[in-house]
Protein backbone atom coordinates (compact mmCIF):
# COMPACT_ATOMS: atom_id res chain seq x y z
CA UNK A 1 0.00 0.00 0.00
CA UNK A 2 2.76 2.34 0.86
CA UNK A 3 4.29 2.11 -2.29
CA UNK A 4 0.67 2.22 -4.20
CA UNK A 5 0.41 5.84 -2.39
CA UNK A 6 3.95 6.47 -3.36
CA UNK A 7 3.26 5.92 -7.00
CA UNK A 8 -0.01 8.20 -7.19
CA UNK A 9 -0.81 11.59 -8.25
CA UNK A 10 -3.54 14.15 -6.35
CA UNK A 11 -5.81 16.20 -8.43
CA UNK A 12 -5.28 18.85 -6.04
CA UNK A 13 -1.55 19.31 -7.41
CA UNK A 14 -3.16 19.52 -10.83
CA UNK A 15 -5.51 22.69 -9.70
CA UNK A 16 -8.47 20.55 -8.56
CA UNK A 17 -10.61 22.81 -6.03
CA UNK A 18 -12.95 20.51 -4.33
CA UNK A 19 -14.96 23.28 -3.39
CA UNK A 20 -18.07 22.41 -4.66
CA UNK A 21 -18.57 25.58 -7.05
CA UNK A 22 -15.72 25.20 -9.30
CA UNK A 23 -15.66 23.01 -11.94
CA UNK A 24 -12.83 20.56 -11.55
CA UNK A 25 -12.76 18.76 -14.67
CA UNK A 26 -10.11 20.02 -16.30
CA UNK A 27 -7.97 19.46 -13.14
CA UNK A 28 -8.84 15.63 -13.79
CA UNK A 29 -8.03 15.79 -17.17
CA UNK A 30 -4.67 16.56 -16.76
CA UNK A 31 -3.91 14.32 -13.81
CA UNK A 32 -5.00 11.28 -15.77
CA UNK A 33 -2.82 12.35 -18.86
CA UNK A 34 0.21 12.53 -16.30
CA UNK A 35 -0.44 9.13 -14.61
CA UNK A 36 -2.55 6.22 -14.20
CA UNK A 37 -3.03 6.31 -10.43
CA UNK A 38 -5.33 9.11 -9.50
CA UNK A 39 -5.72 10.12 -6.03
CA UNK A 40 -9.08 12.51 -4.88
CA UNK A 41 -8.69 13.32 -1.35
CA UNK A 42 -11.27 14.61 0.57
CA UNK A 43 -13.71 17.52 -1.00
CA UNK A 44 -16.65 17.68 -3.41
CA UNK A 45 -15.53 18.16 -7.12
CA UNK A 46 -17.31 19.06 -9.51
CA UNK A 47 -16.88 17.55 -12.67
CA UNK A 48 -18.57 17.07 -16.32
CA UNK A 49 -17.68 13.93 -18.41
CA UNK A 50 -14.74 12.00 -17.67
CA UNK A 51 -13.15 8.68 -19.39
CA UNK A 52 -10.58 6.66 -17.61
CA UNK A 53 -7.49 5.13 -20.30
CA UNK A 54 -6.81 1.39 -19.80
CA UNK A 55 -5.09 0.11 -16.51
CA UNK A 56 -6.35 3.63 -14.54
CA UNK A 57 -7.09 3.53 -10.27
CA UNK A 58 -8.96 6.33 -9.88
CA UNK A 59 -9.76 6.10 -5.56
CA UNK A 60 -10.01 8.36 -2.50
CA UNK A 61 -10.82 8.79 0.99
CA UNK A 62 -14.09 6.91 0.48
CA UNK A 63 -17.71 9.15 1.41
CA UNK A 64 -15.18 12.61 2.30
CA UNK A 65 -14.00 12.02 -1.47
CA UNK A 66 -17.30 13.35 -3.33
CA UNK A 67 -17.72 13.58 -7.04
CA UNK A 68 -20.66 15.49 -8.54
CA UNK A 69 -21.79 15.03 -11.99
CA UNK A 70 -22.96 18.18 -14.02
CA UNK A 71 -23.60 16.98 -16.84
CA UNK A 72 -23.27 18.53 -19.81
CA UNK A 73 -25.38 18.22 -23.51
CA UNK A 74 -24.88 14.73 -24.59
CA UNK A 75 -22.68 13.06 -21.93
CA UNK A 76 -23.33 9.74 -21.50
CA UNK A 77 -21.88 9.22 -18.19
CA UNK A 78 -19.91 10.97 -15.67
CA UNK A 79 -16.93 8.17 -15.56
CA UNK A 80 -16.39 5.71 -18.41
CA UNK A 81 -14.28 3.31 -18.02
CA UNK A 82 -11.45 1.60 -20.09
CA UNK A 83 -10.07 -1.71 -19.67
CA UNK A 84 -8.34 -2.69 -16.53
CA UNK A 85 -9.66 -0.37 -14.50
CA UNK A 86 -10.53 0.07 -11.03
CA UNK A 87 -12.84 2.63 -9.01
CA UNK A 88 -12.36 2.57 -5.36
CA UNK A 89 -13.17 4.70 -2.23
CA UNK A 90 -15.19 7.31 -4.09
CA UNK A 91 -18.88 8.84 -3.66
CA UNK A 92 -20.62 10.14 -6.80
CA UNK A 93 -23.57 11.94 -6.76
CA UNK A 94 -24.85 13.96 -9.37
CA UNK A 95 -26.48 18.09 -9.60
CA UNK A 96 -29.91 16.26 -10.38
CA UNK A 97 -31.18 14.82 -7.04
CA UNK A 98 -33.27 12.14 -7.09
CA UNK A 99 -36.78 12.69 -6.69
CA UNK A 100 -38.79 10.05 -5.32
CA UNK A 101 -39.18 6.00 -5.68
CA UNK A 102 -43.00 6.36 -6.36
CA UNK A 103 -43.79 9.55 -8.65
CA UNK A 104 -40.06 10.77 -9.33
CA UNK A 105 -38.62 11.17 -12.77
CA UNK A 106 -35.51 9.64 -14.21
CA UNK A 107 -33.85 7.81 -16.96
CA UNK A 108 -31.03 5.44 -17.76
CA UNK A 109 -29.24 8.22 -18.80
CA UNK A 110 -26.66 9.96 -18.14
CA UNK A 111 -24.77 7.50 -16.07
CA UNK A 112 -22.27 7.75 -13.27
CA UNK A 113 -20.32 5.03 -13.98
CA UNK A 114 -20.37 3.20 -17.43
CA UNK A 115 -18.20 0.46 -19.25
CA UNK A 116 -19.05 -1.04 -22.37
CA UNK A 117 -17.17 -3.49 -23.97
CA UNK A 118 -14.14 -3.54 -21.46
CA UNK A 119 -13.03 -6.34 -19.66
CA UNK A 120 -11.53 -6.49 -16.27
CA UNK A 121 -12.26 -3.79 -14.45
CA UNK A 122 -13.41 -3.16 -10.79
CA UNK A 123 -15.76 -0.72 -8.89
CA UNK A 124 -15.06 -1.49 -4.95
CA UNK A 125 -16.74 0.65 -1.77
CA UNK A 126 -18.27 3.38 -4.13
CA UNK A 127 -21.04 5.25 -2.77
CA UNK A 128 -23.31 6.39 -5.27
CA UNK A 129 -26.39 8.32 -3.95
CA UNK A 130 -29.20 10.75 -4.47
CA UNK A 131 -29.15 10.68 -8.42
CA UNK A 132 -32.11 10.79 -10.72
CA UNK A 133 -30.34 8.87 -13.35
CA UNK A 134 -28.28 5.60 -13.51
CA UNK A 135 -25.77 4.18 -11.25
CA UNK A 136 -23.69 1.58 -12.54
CA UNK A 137 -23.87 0.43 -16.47
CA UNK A 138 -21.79 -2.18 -17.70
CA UNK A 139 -22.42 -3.51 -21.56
CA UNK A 140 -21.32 -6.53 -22.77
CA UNK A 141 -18.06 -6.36 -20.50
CA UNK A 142 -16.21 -9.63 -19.25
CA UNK A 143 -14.30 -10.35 -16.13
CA UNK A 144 -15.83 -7.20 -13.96
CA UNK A 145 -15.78 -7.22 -10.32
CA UNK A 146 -18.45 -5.08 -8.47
CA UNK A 147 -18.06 -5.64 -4.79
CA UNK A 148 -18.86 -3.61 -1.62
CA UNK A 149 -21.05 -0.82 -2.90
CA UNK A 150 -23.81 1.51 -1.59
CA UNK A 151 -26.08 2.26 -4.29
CA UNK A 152 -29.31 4.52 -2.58
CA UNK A 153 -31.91 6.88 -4.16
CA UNK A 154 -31.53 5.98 -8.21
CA UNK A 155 -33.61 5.86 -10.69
CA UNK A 156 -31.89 2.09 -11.29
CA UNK A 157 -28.79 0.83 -9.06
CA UNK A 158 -26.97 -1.67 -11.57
CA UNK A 159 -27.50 -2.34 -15.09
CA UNK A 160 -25.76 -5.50 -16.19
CA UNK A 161 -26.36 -6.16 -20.34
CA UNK A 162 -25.18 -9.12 -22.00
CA UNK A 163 -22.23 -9.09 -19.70
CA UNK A 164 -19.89 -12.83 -19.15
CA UNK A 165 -17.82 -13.26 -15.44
CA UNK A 166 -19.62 -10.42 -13.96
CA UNK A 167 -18.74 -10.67 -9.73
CA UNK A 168 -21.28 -8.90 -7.30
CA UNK A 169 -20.73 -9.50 -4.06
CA UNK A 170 -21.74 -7.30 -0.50
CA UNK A 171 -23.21 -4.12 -1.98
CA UNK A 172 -26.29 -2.59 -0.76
CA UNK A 173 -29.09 -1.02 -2.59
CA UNK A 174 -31.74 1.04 -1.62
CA UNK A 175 -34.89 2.98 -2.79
CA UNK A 176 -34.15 2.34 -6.29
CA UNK A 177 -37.15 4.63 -8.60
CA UNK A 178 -37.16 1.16 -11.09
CA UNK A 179 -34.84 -1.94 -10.61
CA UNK A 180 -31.85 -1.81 -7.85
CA UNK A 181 -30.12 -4.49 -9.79
């Protein structure tokens, strides 16, 4: 582990805020074209459309280390993922709160945290909460782990389509506006 720290870079030292009113994306941008292990300590950044290149950790201090989604015209999701890579320690929530499990609104889309295609990637103790869209969408991926999650107030927790070697183990879902899993 201490070398795994050793080998990371913070968004902060890439101008990341984590304020909650500026809009940190470009911050994150450049920290994953420097390196492949992305620390986000603890704050609440706010961010618009993000994809991860293959063999990326992207982790953080887990509930203090807050992403929130402000999506912007056309994004599919707020974190797409490549191959090989793992999400860890992170809550996402998004600007759209969820509404309600009986009348609320919502959709499939945007996303927080989509993969489609990829193989072997992993999305361990994520919190992602009070979001009127999507939590996790993985499409036709192989060899994903998806273990130790909190998934509350969605429109749909997990979305799992024609997906082979798919692990879920230990997460918890809750008050889910159409299917927690």
């Amino acid at each position: 582990t201490g070398q795994l720290a050793a080998e990371r870079v913070n968004v902060r030292d890439f101008g990341a805020k984590g304020d909650d009113k500026a809009d940190d994306t470009h911050a994150f941008l450049a920290a994953l074209a420097a390196h492949r292990n992305i620390y986000v300590p603890e704050g609440v950044y706010r961010i618009k459309s993000i994809e991860l290149r293959e063999r990326t950790c992207f982790h953080g201090d887990g509930r203090a280390s807050v992403i929130r989604f402000v999506p912007g015209k056309g994004d599919k999701a707020a974190i797409s993922l490549g191959n090989a890579c793992t999400i860890s320690r992170l809550r996402f929530t998004g600007e759209e709160p969820f509404d309600n499990w009986i009348t609320g609104k919502g959709s499939m889309q945007p996303t927080m945290v989509w993969a489609e295609g990829k193989r072997d990637v992993e999305i361990d103790r994520v919190t992602i909460d009070d979001y009127r869209h999507n939590g996790i969408w993985l499409n036709g991926c192989s060899d994903a782990r998806i273990t130790n999650c909190v998934l509350e107030k969605l429109f749909q927790g997990l979305e799992l389509d024609s997906c082979k070697r798919v692990h879920v183990r230990g997460n918890r879902l809750r008050e889910m506006r159409n299917h927690g899993i």
